[in-house]
N, C-alpha and C. Protein backbone atom coordinates (compact mmCIF):
# COMPACT_ATOMS: atom_id res chain seq x y z
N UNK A 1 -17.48 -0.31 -3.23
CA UNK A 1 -16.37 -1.10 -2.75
C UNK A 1 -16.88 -2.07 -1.67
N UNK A 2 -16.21 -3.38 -1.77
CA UNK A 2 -16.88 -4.37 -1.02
C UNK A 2 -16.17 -4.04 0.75
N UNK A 3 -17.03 -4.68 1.49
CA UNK A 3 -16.57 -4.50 3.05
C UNK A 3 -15.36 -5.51 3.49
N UNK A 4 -14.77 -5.45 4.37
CA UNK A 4 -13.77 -6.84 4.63
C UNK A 4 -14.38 -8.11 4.94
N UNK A 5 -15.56 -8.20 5.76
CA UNK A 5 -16.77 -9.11 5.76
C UNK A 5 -17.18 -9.89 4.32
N UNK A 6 -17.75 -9.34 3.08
CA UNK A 6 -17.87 -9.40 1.97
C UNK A 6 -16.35 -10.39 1.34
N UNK A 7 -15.40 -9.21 1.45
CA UNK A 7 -14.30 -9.82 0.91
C UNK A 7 -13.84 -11.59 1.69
N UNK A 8 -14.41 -11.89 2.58
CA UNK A 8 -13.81 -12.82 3.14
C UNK A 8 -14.50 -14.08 3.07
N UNK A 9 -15.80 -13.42 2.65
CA UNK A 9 -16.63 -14.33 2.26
C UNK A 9 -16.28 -14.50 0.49
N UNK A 10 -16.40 -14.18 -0.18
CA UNK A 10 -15.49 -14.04 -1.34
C UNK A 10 -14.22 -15.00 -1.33
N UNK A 11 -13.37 -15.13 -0.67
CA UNK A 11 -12.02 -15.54 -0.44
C UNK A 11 -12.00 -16.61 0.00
N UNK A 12 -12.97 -16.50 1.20
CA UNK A 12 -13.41 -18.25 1.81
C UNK A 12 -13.50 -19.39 0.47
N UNK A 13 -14.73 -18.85 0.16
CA UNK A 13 -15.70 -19.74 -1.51
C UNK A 13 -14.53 -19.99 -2.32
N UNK A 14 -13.46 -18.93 -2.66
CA UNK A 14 -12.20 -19.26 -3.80
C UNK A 14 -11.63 -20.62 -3.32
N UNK A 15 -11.03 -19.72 -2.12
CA UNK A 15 -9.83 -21.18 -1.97
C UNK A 15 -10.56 -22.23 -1.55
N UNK A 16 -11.54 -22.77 -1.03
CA UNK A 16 -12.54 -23.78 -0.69
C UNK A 16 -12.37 -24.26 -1.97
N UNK A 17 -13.13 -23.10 -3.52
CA UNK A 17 -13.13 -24.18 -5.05
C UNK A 17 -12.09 -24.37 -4.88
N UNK A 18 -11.11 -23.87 -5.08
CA UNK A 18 -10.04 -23.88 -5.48
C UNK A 18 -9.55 -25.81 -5.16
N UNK A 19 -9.62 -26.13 -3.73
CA UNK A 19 -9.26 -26.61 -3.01
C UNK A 19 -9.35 -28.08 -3.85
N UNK A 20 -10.78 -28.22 -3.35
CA UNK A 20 -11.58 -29.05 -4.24
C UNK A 20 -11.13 -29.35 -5.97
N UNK A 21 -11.02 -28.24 -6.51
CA UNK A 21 -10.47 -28.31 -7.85
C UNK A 21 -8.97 -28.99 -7.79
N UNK A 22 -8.47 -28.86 -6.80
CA UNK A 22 -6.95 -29.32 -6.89
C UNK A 22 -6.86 -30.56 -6.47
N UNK A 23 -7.83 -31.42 -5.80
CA UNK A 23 -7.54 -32.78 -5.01
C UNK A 23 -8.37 -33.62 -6.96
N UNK A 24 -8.98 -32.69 -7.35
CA UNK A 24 -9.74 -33.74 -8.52
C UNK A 24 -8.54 -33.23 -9.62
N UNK A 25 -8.00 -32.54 -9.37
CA UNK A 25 -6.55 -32.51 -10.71
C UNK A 25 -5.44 -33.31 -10.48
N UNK A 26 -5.24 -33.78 -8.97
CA UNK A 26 -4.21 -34.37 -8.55
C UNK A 26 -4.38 -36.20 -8.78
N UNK A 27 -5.83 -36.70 -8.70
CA UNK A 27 -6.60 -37.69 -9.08
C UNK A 27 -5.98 -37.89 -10.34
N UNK A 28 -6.51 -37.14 -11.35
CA UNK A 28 -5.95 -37.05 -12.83
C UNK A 28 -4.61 -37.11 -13.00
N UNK A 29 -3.78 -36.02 -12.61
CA UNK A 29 -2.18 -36.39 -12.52
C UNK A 29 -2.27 -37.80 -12.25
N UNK A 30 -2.71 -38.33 -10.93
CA UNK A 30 -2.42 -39.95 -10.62
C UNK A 30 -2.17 -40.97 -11.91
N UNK A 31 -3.83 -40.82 -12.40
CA UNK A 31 -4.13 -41.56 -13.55
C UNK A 31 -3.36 -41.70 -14.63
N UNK A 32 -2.58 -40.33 -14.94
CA UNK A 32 -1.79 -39.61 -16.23
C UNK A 32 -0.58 -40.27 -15.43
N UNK A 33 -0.08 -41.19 -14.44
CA UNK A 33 1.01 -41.36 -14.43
C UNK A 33 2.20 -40.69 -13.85
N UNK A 34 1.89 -39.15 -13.29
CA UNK A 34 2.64 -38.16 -12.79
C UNK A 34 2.43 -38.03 -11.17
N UNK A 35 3.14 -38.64 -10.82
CA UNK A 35 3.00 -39.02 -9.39
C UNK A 35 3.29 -37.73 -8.68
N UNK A 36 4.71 -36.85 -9.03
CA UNK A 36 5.00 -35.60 -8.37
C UNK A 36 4.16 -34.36 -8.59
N UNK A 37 3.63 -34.45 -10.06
CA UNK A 37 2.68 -33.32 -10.15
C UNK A 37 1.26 -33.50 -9.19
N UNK A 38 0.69 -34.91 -8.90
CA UNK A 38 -0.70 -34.99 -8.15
C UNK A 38 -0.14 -34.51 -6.88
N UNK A 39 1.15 -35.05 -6.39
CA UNK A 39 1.73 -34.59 -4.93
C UNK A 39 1.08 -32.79 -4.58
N UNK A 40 2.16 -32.27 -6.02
CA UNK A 40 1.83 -30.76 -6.14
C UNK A 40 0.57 -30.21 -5.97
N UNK A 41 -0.09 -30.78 -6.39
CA UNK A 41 -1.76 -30.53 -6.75
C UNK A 41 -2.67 -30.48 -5.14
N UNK A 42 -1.87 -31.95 -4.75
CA UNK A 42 -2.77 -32.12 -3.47
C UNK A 42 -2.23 -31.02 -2.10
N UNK A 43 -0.41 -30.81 -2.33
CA UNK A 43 -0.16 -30.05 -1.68
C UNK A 43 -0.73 -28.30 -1.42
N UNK A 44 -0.57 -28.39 -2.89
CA UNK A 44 -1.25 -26.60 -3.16
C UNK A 44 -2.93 -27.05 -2.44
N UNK A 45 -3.75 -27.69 -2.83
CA UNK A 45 -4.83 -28.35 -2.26
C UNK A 45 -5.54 -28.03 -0.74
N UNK A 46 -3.94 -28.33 0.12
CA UNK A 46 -3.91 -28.26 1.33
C UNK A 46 -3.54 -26.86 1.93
N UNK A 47 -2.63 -26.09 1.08
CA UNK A 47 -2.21 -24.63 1.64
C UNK A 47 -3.64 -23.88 0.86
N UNK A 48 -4.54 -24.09 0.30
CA UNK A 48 -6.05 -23.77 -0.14
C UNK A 48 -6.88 -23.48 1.06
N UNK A 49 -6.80 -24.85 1.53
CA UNK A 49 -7.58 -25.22 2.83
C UNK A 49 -7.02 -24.46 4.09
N UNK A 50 -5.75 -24.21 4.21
CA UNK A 50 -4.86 -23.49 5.21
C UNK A 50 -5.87 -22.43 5.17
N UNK A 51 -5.74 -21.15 3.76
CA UNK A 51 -6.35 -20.09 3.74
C UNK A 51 -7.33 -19.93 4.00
N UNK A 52 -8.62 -21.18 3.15
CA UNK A 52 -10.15 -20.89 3.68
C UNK A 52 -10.24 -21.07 5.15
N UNK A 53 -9.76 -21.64 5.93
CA UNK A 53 -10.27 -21.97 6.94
C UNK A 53 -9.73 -20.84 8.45
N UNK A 54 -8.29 -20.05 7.63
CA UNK A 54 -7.77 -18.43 7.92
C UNK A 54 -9.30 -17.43 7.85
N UNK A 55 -9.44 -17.55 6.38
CA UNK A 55 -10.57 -16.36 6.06
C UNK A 55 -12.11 -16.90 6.95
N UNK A 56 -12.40 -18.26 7.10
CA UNK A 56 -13.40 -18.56 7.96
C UNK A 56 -13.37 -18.30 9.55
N UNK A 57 -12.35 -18.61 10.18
CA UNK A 57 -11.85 -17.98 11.27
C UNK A 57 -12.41 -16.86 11.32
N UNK A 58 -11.89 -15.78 10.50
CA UNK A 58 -11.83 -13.88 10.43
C UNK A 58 -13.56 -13.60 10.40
N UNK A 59 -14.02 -14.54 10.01
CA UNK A 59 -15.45 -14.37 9.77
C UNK A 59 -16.59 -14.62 11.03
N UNK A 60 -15.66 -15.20 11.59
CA UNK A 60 -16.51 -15.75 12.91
C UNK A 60 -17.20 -17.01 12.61
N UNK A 61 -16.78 -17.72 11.52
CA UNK A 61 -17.90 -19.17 10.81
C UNK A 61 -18.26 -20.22 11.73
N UNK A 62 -16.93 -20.41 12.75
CA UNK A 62 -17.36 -21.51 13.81
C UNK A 62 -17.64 -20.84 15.36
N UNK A 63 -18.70 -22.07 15.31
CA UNK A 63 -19.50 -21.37 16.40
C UNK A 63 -19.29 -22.63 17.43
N UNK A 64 -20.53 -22.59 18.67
CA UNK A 64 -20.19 -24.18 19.40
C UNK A 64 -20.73 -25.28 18.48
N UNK A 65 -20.62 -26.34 19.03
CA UNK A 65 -20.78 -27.68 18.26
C UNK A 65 -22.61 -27.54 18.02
N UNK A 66 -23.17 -26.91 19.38
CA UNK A 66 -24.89 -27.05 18.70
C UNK A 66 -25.21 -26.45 17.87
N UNK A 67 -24.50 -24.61 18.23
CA UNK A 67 -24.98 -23.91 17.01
C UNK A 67 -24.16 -24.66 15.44
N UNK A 68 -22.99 -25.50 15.42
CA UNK A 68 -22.92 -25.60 14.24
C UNK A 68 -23.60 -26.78 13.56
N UNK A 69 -23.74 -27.80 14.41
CA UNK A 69 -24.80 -28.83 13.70
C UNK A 69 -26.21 -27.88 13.77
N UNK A 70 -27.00 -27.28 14.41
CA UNK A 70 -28.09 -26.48 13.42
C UNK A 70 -27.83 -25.60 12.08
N UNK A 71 -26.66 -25.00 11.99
CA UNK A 71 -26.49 -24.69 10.60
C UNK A 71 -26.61 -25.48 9.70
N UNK A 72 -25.59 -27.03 9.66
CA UNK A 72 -25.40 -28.05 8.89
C UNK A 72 -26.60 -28.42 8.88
N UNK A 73 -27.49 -29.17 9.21
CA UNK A 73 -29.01 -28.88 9.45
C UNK A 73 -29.70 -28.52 8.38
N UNK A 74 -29.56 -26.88 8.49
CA UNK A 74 -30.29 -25.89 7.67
C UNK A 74 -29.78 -26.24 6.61
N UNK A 75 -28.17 -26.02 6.40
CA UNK A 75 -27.93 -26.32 4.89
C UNK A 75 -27.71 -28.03 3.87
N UNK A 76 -28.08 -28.63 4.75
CA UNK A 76 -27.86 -30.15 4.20
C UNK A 76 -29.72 -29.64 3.44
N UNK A 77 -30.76 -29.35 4.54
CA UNK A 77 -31.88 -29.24 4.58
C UNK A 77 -32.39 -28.16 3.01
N UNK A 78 -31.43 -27.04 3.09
CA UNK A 78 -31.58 -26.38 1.82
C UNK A 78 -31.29 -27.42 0.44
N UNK A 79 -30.02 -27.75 0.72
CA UNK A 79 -29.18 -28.46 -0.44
C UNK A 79 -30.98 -29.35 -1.19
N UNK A 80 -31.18 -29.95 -0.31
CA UNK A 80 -32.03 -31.39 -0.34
C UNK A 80 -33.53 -30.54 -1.21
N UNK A 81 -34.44 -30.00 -0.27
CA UNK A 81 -35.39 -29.25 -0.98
C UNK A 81 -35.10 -28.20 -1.61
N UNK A 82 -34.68 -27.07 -1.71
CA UNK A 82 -34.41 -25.80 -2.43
C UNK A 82 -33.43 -26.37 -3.84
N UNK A 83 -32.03 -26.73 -3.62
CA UNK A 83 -31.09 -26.14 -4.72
C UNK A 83 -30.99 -27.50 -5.30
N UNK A 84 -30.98 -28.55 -4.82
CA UNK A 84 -30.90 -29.26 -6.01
C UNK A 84 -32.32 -30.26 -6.57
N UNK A 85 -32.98 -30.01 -6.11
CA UNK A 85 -34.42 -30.41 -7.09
C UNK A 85 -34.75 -29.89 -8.30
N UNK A 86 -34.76 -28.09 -8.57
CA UNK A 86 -34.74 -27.41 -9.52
C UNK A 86 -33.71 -27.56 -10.51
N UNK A 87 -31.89 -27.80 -10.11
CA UNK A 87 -30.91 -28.74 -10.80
C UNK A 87 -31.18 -30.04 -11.42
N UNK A 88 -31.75 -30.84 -10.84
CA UNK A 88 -32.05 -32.03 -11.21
C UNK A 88 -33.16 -31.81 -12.42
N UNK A 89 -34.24 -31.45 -12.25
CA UNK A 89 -34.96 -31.43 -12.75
C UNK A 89 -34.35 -30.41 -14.27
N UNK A 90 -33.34 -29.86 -14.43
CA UNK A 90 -32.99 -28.78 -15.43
C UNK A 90 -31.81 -29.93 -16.27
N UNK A 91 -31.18 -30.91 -15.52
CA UNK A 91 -30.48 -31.50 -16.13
C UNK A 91 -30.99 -32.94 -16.74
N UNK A 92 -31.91 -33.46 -16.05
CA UNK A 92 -32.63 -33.94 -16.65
C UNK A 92 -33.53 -33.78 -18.45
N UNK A 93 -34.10 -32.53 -17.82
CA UNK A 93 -34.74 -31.98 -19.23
C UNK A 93 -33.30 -32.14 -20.49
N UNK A 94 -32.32 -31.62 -20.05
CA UNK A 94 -31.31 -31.38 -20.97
C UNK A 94 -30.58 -32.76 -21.26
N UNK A 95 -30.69 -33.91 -20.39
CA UNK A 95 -30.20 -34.67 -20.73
C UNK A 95 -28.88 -34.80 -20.25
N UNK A 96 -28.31 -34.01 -19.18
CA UNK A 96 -26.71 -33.87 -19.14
C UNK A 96 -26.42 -34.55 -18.38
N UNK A 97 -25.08 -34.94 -18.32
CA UNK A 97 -24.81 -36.11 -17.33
C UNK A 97 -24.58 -35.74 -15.74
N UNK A 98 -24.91 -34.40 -15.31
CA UNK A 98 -24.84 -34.01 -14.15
C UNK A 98 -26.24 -34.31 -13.68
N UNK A 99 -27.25 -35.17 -13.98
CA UNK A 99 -28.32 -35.53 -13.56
C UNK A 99 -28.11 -36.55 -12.54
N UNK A 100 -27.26 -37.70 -12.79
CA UNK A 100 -26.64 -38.61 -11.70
C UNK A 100 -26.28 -38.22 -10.29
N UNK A 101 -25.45 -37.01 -10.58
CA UNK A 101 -24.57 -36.77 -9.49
C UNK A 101 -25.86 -35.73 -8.54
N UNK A 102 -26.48 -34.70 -9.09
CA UNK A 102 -27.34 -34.02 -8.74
C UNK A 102 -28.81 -34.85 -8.16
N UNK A 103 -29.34 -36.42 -8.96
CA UNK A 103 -29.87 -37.05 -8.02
C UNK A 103 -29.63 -37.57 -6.52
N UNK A 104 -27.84 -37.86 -6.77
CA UNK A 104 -27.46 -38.84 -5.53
C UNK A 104 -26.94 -37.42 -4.50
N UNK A 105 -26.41 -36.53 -5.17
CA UNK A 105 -26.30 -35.67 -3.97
C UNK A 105 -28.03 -35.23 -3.21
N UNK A 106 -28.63 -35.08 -4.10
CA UNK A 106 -30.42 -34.34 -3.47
C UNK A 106 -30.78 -35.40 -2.52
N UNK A 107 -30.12 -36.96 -2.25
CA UNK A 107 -30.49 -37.67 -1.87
C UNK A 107 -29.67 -37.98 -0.43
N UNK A 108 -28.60 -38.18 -0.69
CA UNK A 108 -27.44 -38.02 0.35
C UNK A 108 -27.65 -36.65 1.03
N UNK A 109 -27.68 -35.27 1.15
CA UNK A 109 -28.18 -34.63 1.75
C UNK A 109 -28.97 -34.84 2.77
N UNK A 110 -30.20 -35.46 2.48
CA UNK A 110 -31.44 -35.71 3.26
C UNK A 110 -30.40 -36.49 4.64
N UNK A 111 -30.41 -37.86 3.98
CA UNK A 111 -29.35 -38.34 5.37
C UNK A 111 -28.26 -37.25 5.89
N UNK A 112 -27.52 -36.60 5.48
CA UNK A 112 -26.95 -35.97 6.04
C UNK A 112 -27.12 -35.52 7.36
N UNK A 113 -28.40 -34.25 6.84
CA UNK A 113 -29.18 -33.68 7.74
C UNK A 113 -29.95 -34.86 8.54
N UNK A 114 -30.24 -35.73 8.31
CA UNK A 114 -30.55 -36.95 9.42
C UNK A 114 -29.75 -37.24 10.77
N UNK A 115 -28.35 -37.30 10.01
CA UNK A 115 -27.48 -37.90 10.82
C UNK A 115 -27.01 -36.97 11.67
N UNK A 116 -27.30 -35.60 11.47
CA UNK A 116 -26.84 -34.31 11.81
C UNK A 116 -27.75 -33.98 13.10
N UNK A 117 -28.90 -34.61 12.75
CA UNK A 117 -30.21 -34.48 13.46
C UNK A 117 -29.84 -35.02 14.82
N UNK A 118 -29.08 -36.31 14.67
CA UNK A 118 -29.12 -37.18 16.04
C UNK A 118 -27.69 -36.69 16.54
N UNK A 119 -26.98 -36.51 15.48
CA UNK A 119 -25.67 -35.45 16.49
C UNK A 119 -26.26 -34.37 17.56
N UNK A 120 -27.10 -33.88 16.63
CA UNK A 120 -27.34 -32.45 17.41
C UNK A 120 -28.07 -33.11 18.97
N UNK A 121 -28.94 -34.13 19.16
CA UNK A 121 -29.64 -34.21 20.32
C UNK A 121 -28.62 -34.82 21.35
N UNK A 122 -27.60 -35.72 20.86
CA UNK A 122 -26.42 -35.95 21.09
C UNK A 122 -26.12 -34.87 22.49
N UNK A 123 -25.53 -33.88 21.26
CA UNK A 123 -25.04 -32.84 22.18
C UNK A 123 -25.64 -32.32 23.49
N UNK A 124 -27.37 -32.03 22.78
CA UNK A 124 -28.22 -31.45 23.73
C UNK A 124 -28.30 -31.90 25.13
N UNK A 125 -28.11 -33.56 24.73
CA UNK A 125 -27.99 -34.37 26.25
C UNK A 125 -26.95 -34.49 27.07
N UNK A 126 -25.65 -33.72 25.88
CA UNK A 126 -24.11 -33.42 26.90
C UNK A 126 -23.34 -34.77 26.06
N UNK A 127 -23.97 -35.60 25.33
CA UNK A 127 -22.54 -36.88 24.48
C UNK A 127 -22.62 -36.61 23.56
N UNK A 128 -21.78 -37.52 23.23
CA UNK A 128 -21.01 -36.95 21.97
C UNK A 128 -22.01 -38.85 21.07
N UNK A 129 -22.14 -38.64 19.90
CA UNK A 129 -22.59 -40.08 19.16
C UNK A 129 -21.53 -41.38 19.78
N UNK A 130 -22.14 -42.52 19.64
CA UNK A 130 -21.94 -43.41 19.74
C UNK A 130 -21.54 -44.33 18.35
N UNK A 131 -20.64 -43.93 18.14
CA UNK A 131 -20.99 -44.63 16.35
C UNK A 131 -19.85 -44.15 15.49
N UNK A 132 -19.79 -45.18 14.70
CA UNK A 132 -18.47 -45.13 13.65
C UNK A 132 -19.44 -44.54 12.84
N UNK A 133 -17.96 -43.59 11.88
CA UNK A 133 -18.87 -43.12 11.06
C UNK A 133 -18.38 -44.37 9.23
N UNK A 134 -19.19 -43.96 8.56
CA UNK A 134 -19.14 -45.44 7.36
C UNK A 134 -19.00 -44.00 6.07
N UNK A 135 -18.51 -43.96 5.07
CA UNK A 135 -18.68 -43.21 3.60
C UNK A 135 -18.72 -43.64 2.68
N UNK A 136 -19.63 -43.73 1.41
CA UNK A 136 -19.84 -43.97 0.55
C UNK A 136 -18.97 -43.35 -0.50
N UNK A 137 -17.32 -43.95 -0.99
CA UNK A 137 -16.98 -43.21 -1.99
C UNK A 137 -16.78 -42.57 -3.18
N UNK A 138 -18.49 -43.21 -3.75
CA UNK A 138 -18.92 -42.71 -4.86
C UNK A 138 -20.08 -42.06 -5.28
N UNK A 139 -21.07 -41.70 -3.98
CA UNK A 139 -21.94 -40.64 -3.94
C UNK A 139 -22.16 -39.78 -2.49
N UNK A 140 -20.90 -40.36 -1.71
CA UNK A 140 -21.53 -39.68 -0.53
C UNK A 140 -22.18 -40.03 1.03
N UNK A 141 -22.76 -41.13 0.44
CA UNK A 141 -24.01 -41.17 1.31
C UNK A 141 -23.22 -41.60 2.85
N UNK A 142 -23.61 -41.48 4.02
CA UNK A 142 -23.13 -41.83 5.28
C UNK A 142 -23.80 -42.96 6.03
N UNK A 143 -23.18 -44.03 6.60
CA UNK A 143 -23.75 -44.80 7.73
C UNK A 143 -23.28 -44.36 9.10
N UNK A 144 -23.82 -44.58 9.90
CA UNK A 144 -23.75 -44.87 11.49
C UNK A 144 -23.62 -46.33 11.50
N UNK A 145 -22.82 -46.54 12.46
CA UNK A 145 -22.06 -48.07 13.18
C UNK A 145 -21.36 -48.98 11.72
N UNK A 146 -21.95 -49.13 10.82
CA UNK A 146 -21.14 -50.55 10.19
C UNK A 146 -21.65 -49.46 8.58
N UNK A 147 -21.26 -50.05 7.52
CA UNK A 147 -21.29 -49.90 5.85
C UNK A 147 -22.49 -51.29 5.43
N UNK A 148 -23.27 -50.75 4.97
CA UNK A 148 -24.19 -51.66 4.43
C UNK A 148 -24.09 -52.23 4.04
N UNK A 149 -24.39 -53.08 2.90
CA UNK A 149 -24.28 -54.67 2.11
C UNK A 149 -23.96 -53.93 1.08
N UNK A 150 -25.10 -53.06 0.62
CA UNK A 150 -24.68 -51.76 -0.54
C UNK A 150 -24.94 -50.66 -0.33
N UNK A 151 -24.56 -49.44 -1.18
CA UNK A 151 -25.54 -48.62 -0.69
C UNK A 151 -26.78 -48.19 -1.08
N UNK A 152 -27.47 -47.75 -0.18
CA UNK A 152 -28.89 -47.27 -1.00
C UNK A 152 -29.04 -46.34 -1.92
N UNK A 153 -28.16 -45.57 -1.96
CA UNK A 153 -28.24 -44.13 -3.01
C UNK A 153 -27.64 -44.50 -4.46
N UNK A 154 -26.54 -45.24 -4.42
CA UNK A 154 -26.01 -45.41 -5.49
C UNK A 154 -25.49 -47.03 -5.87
N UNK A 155 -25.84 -47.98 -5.18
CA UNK A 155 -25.44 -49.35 -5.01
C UNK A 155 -24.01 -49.84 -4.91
N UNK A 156 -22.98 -48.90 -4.71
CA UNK A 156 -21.88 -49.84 -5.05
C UNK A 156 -21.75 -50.66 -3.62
N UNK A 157 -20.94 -51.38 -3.63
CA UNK A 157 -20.96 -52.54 -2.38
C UNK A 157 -20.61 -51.74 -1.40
N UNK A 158 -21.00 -52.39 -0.06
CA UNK A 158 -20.79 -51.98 1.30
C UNK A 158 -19.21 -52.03 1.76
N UNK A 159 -18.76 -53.04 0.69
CA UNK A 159 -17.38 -53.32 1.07
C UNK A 159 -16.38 -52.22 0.19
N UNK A 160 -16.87 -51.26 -0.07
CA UNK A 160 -15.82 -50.26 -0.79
C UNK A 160 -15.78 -48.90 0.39
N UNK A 161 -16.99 -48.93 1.12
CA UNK A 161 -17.30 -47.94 2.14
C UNK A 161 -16.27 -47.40 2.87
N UNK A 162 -16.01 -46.53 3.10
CA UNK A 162 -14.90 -46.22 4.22
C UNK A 162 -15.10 -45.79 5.51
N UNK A 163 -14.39 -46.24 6.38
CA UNK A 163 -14.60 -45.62 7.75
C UNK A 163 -13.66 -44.27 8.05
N UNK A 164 -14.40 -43.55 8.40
CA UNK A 164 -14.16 -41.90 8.93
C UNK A 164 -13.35 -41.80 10.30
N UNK A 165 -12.37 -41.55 10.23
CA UNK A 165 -12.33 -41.22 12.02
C UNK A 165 -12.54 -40.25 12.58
């Protein structure tokens, strides 16, 4: 029998997919024309997120701001060398179209953990960044201060970028 620790970690990961699964069904509703069902989708979406972030709480997941940019760190840092090179390289062989997304994420990662990098010294010195944050909304990738001309990971224009607050 699993521990309550176990279980919460378990529960976290659900409603997190879950979460995720419901903002890309609510997209689709959009598309399909069903304006109240994407509502539904995004709402359930959000009481998802209510729970994971209940069961992350119970877990002890957030820590201070240094210890949590060294986690993010570690795991942008895993994502990048460990888990998705061996992906890439498997979807590739196969030909599947998750080769795209698995290049530009292995790639976006790296910056991640970049940008994570200069947060963290940020902190160390007592400030907080200086800098808008910029998003790439079709692979990810992040700027500091302005959105590029394009982006580097995936080219779409600088002018589709979004700013984060």
């Amino acid at each position: 029998m699993k521990n309550t620790q176990e279980n919460l970690k378990e529960a976290f990961a659900g409603e997190s997919m879950a979460n995720r699964k419901y903002l890309a069904f609510a997209k689709q509703a959009e598309k399909d024309g069903f304006k109240n069902i994407a509502s539904l989708f995004r709402a359930t979406a959000e009481a998802e997120t209510i729970h994971a972030l209940g069961h992350f709480a119970a877990m002890d997941g957030v820590k201070s701001t240094l210890e949590n940019l060294e986690y993010a760190i570690n795991g942008e840092t895993y994502e990048t060398e460990e888990m998705y090179p061996p992906m890439y390289e498997q979807a590739v062989k196969e030909d599947h179209k998750a080769k795209k997304m698995f290049k530009w994420a292995m790639e976006v990662e790296r910056v991640h953990a970049d940008l994570y990098k200069i947060a963290l010294e940020a902190v160390k010195r007592g400030v907080d960044i200086d800098s808008e944050v910029w998003l790439c909304p079709v692979c990810g990738h992040l700027e500091f201060k302005e959105a590029p001309a394009k982006c580097p990971v995936c080219g779409v224009p600088g002018s589709k970028y979004e700013k984060i607050a």
